[in-house]
N, C-alpha and C. Protein backbone atom coordinates (compact mmCIF):
# COMPACT_ATOMS: atom_id res chain seq x y z
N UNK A 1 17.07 -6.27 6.25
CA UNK A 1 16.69 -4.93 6.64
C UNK A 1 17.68 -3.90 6.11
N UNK A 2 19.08 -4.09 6.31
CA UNK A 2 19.93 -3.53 5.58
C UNK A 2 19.85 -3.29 4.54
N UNK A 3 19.20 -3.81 3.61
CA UNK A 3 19.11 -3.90 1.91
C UNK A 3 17.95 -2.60 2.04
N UNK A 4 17.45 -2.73 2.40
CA UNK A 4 15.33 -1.90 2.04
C UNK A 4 16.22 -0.88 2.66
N UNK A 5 16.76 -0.53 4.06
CA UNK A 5 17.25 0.84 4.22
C UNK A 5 18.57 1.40 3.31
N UNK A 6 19.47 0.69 2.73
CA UNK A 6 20.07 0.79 1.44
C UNK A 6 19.94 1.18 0.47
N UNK A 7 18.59 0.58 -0.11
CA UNK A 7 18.16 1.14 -1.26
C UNK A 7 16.81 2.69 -0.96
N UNK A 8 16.69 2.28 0.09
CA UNK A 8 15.34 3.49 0.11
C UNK A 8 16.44 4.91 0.40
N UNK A 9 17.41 4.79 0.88
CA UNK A 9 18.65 5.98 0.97
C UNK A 9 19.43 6.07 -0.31
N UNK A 10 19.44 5.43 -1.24
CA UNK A 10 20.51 5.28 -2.20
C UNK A 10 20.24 6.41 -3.21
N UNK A 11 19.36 7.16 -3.55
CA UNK A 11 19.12 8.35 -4.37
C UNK A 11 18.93 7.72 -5.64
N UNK A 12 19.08 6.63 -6.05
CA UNK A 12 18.64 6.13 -7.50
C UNK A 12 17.25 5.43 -7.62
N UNK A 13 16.83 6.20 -8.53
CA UNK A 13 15.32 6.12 -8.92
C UNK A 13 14.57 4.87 -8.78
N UNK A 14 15.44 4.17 -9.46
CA UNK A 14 14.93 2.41 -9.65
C UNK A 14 14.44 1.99 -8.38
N UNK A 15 16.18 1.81 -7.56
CA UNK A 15 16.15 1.23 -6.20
C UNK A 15 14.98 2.06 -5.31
N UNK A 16 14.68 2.89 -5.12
CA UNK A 16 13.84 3.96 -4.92
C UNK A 16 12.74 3.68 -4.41
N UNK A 17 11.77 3.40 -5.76
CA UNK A 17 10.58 3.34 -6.60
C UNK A 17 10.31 1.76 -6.06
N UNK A 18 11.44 0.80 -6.39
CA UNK A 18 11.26 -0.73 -5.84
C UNK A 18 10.60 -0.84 -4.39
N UNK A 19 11.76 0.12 -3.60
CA UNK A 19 11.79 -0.06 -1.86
C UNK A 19 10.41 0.42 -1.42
N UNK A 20 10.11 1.16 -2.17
CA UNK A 20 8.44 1.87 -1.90
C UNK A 20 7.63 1.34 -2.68
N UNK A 21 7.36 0.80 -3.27
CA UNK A 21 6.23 -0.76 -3.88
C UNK A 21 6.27 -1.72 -2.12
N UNK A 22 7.93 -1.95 -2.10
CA UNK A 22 7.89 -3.38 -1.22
C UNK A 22 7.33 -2.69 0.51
N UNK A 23 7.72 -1.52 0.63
CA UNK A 23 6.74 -0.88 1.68
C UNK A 23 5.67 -0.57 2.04
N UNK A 24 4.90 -0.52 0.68
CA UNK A 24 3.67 -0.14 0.87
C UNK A 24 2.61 -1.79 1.41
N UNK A 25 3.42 -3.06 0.97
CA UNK A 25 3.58 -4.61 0.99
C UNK A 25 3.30 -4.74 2.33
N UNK A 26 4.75 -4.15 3.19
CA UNK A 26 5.26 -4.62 4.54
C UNK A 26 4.13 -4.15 5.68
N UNK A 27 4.69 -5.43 5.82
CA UNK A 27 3.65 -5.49 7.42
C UNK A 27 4.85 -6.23 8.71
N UNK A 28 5.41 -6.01 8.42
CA UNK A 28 6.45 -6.68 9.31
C UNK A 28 7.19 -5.19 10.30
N UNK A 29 6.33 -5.65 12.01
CA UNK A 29 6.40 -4.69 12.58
C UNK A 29 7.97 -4.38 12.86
N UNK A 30 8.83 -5.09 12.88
CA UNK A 30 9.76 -4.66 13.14
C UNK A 30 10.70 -4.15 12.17
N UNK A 31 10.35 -4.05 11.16
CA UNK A 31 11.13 -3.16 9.71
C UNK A 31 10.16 -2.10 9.56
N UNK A 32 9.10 -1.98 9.94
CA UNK A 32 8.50 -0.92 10.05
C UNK A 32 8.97 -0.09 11.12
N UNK A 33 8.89 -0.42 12.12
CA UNK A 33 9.70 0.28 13.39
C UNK A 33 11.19 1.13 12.82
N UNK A 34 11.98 -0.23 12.17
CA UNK A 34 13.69 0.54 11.89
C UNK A 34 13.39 1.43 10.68
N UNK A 35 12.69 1.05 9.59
CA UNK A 35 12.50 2.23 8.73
C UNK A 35 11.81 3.67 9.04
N UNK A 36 10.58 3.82 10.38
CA UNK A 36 10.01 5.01 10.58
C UNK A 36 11.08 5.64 11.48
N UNK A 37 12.03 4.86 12.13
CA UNK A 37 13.15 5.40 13.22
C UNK A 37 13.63 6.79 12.26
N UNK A 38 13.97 6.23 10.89
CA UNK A 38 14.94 6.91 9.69
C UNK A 38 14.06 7.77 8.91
N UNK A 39 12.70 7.95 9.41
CA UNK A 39 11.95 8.97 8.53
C UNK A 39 12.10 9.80 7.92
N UNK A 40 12.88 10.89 8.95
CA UNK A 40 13.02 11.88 8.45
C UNK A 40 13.71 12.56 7.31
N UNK A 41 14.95 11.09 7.28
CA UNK A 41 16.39 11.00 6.92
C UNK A 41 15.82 10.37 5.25
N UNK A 42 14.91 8.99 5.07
CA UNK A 42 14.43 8.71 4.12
C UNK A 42 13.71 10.28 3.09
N UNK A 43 12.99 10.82 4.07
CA UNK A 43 12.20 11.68 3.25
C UNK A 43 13.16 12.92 2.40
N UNK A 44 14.12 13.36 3.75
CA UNK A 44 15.03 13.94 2.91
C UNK A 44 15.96 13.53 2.11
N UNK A 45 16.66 12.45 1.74
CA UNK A 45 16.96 11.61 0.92
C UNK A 45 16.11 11.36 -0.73
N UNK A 46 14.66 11.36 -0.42
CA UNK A 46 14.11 11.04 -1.63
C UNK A 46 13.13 12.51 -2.04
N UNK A 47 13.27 13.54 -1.34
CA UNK A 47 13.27 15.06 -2.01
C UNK A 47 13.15 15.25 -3.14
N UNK A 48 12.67 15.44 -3.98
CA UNK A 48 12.76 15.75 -5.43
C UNK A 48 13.47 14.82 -6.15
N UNK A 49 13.23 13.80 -5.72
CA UNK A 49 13.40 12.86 -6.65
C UNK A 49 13.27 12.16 -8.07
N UNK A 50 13.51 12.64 -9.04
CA UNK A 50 12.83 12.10 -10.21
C UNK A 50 12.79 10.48 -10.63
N UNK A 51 11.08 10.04 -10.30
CA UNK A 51 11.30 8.05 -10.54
C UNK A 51 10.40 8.17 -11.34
N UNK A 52 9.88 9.17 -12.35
CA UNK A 52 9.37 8.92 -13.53
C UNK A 52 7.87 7.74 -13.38
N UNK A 53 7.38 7.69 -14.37
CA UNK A 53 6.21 6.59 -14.35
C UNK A 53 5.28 7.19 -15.41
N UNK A 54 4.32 6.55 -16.10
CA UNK A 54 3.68 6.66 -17.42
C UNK A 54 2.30 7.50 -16.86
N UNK A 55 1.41 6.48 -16.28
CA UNK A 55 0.08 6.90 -16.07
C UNK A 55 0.04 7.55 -14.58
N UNK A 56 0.75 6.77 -13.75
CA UNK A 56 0.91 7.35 -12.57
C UNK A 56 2.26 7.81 -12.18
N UNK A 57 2.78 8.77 -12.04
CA UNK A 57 4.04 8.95 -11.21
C UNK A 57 4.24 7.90 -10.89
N UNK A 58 5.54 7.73 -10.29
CA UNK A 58 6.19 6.78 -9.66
C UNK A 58 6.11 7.25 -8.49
N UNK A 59 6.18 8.59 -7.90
CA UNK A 59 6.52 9.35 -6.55
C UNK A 59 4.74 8.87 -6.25
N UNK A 60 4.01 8.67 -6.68
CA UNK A 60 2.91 8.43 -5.95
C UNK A 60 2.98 7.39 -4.84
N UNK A 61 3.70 6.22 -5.43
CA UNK A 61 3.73 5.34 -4.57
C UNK A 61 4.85 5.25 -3.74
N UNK A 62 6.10 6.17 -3.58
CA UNK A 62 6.65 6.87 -2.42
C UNK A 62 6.24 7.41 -1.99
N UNK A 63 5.09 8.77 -1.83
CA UNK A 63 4.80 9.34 -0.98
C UNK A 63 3.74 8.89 -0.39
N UNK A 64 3.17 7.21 -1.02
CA UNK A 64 2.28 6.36 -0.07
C UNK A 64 3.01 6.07 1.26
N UNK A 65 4.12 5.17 0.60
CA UNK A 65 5.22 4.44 1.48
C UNK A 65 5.53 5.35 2.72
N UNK A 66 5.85 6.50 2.20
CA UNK A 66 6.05 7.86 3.60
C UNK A 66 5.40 7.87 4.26
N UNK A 67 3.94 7.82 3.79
CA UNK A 67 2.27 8.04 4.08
C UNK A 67 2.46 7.30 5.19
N UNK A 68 2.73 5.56 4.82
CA UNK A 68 2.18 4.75 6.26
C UNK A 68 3.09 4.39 6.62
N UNK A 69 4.67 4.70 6.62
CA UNK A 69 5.61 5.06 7.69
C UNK A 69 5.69 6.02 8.91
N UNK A 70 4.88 6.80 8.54
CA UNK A 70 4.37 8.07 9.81
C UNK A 70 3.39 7.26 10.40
N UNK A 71 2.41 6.91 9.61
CA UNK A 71 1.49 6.38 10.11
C UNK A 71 1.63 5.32 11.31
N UNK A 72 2.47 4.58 10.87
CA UNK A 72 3.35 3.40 11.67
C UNK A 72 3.48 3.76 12.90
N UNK A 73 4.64 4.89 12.36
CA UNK A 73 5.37 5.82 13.54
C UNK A 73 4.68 6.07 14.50
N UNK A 74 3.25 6.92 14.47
CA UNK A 74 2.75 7.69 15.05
C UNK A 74 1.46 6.74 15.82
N UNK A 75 1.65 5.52 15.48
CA UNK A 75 0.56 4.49 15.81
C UNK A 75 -0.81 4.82 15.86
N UNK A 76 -0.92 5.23 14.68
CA UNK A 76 -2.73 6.15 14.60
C UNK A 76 -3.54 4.53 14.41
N UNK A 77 -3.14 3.43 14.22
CA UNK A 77 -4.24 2.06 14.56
C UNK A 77 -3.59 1.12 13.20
N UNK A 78 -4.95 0.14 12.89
CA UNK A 78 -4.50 -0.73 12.28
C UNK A 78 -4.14 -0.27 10.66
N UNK A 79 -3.55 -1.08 10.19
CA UNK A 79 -2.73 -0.55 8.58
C UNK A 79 -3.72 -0.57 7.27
N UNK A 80 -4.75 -1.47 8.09
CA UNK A 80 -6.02 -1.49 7.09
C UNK A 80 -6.78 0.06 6.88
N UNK A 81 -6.79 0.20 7.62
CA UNK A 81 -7.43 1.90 7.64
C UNK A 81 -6.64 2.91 6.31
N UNK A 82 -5.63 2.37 5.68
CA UNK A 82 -4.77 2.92 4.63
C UNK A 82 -5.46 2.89 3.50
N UNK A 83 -5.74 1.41 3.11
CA UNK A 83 -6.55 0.85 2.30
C UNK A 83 -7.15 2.05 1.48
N UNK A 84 -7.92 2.89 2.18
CA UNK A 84 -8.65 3.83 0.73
C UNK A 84 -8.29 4.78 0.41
N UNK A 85 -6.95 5.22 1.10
CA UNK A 85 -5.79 6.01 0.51
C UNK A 85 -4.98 5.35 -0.92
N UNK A 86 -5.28 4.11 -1.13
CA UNK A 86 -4.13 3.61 -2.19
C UNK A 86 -5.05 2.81 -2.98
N UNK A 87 -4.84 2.99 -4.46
CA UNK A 87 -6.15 2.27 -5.37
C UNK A 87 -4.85 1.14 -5.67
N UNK A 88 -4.21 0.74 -5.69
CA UNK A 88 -3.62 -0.32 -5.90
C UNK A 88 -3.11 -1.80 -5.35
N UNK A 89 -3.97 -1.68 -3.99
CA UNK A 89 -4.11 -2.60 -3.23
C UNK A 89 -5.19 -4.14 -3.38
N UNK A 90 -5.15 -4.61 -4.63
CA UNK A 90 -5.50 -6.04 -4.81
C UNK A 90 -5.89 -6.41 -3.71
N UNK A 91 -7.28 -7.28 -3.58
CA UNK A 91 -7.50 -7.59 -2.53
C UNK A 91 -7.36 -9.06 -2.27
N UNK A 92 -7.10 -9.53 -3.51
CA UNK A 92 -6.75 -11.09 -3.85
C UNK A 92 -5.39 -10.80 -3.39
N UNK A 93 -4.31 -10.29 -3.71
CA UNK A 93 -3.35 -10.21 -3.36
C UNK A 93 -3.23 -10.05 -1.59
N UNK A 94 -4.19 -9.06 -0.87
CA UNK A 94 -4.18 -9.18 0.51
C UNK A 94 -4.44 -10.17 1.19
N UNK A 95 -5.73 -11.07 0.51
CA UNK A 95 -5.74 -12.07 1.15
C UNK A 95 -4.81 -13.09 1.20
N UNK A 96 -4.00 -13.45 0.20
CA UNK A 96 -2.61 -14.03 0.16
C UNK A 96 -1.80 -14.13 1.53
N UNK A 97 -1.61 -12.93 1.64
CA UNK A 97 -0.64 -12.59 2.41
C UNK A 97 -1.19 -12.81 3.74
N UNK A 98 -2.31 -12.89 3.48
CA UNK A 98 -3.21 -12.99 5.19
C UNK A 98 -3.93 -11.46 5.81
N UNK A 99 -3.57 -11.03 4.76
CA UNK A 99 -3.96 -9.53 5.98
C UNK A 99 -5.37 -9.13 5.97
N UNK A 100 -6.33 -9.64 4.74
CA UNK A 100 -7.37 -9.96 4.73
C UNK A 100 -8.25 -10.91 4.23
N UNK A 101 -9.77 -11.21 4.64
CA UNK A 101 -10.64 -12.48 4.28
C UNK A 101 -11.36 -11.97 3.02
N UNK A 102 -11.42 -12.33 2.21
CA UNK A 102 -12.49 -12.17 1.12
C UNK A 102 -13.98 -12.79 1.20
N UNK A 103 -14.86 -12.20 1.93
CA UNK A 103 -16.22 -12.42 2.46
C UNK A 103 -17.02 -12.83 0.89
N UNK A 104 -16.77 -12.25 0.41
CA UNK A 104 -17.99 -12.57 -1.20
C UNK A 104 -17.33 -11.25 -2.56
N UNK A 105 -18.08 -11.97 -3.36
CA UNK A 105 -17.56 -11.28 -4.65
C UNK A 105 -19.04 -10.65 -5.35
N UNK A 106 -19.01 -9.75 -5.93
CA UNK A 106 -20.37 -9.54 -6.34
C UNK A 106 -19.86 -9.26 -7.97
N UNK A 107 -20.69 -10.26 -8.88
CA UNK A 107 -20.28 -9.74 -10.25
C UNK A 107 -21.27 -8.52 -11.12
N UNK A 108 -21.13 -7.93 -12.14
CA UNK A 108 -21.77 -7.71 -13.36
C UNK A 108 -21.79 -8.31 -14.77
N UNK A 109 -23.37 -8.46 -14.83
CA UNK A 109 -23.66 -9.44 -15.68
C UNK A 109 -22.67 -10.80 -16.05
N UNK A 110 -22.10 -11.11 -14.59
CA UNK A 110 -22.12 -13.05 -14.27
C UNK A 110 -20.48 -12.86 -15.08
N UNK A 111 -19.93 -11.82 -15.21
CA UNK A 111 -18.54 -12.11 -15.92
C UNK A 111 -17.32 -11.27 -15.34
N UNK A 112 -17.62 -10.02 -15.08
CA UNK A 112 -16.91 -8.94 -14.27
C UNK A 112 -17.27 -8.56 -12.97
N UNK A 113 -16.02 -8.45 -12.18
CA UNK A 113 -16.30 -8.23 -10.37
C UNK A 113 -16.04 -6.61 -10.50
N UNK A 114 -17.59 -6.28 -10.03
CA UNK A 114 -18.29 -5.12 -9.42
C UNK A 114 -17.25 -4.80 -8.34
N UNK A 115 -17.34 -5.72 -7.04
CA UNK A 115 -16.98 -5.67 -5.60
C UNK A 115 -16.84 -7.12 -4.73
N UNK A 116 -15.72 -6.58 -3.90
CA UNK A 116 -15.45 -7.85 -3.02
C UNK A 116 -16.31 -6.86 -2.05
N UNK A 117 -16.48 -7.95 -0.95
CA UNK A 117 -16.46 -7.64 1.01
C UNK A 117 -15.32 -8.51 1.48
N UNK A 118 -14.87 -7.48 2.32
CA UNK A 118 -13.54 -7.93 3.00
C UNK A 118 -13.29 -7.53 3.73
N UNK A 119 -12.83 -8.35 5.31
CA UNK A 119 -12.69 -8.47 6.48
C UNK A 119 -11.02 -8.31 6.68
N UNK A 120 -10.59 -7.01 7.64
CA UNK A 120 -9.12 -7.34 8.19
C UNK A 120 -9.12 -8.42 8.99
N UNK A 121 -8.17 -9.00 8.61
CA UNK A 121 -7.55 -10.00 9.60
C UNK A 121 -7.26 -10.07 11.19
N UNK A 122 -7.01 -8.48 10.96
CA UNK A 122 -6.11 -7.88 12.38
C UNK A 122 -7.39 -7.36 13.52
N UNK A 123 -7.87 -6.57 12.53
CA UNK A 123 -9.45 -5.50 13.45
C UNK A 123 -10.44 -6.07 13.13
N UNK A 124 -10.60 -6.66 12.63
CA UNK A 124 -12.30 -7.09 11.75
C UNK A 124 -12.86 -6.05 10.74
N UNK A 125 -12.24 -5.10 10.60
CA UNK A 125 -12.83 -4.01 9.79
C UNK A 125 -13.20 -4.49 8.14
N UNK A 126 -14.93 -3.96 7.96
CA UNK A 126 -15.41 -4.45 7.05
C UNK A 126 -14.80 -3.64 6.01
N UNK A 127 -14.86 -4.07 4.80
CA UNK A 127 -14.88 -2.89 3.44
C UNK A 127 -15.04 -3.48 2.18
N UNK A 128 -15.68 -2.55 1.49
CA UNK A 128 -16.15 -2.65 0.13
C UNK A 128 -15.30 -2.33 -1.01
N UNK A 129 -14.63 -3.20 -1.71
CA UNK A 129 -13.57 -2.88 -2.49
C UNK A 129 -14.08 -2.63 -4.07
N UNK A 130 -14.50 -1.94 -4.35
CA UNK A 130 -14.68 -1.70 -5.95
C UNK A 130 -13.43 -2.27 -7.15
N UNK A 131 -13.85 -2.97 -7.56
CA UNK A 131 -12.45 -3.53 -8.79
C UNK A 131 -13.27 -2.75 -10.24
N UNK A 132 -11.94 -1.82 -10.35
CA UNK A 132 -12.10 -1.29 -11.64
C UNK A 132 -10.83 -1.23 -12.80
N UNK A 133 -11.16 -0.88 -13.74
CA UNK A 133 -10.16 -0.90 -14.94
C UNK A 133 -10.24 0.29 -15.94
N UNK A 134 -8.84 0.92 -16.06
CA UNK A 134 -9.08 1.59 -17.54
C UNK A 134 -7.76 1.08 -17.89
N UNK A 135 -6.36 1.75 -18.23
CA UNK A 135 -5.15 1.04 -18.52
C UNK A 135 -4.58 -0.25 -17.53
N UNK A 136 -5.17 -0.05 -16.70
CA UNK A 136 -4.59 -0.99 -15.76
C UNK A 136 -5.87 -1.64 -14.44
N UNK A 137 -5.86 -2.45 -14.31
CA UNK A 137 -6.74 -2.61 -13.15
C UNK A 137 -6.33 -1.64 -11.04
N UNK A 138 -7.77 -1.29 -10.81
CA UNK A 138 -7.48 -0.60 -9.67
C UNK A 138 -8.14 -1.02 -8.72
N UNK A 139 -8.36 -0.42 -7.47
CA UNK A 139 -9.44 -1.16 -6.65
C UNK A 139 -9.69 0.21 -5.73
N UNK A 140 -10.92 0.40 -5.33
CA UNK A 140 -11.54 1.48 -4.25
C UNK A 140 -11.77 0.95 -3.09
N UNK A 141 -11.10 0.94 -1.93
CA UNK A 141 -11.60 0.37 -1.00
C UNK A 141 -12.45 1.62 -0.11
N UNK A 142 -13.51 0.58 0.87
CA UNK A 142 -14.05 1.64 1.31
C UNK A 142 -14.50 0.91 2.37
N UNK A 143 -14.04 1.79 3.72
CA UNK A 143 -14.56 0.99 5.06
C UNK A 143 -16.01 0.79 5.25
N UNK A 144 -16.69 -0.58 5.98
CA UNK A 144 -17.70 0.17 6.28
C UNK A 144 -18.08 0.22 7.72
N UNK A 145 -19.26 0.84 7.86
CA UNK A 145 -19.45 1.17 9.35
C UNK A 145 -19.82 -0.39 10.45
């Protein structure tokens, strides 16, 4: 825990940019807890930060990380509900980790995935994940009712 609040305070870009990839990751309530304690202190810390990035900023995916550190904070519900705030959330990768089920895959023309359905782990909340590509692969998630 020391390390992630280390580097997310440290003012260098790299360490920075890393700590907020591995946050946007974390689901581990109790580093979520000690990091939203330091919110305020993180945010002013990473202020105008320059972490550079090609197609996307890099600050995009810090001011995710901020995003669902308040979120945390403020216990507005489950972390899945983030999901269609962030196109970079793999859903193969979620299910990994457990945080969600991959219900079915739907292809186009029998070679490329259109869309998963996928179930949180935590709420049951359904959603429709669009897998798309231009430089990089992305994903749309989208709750459903």
């Amino acid at each position: 825990m020391t390390k992630l609040i280390n580097d997310i305070l440290s003012g260098d870009a790299t360490r920075v940019w890393s700590i907020a990839c591995a946050i946007i990751k974390l689901r581990d309530t109790a580093e979520l807890d000690a990091l939203a304690s330091i919110l305020d202190e993180i945010t002013s810390s990473t202020k105008n930060l320059e972490l550079g990035g090609m197609l996307i900023p890099n600050d995009k995916h810090l001011q995710f990380a901020l995003r669902k550190l308040r979120y945390h904070r403020d216990g507005e519900g489950c972390l899945c509900r983030l999901y269609p705030e962030y196109m970079m959330f793999d859903p193969k990768d979620e299910q990994a980790a457990g945080n969600v089920s991959i219900d079915g895959i739907t292809y186009l023309d029998g070679n490329w995935i259109d869309f998963y359905r996928c179930s949180c782990s935590i709420c049951g909340s359904a959603f429709k994940v669009e897998e798309r590509e231009y430089h990089y692969t992305w994903w749309g998630w989208r709750r459903l009712a």
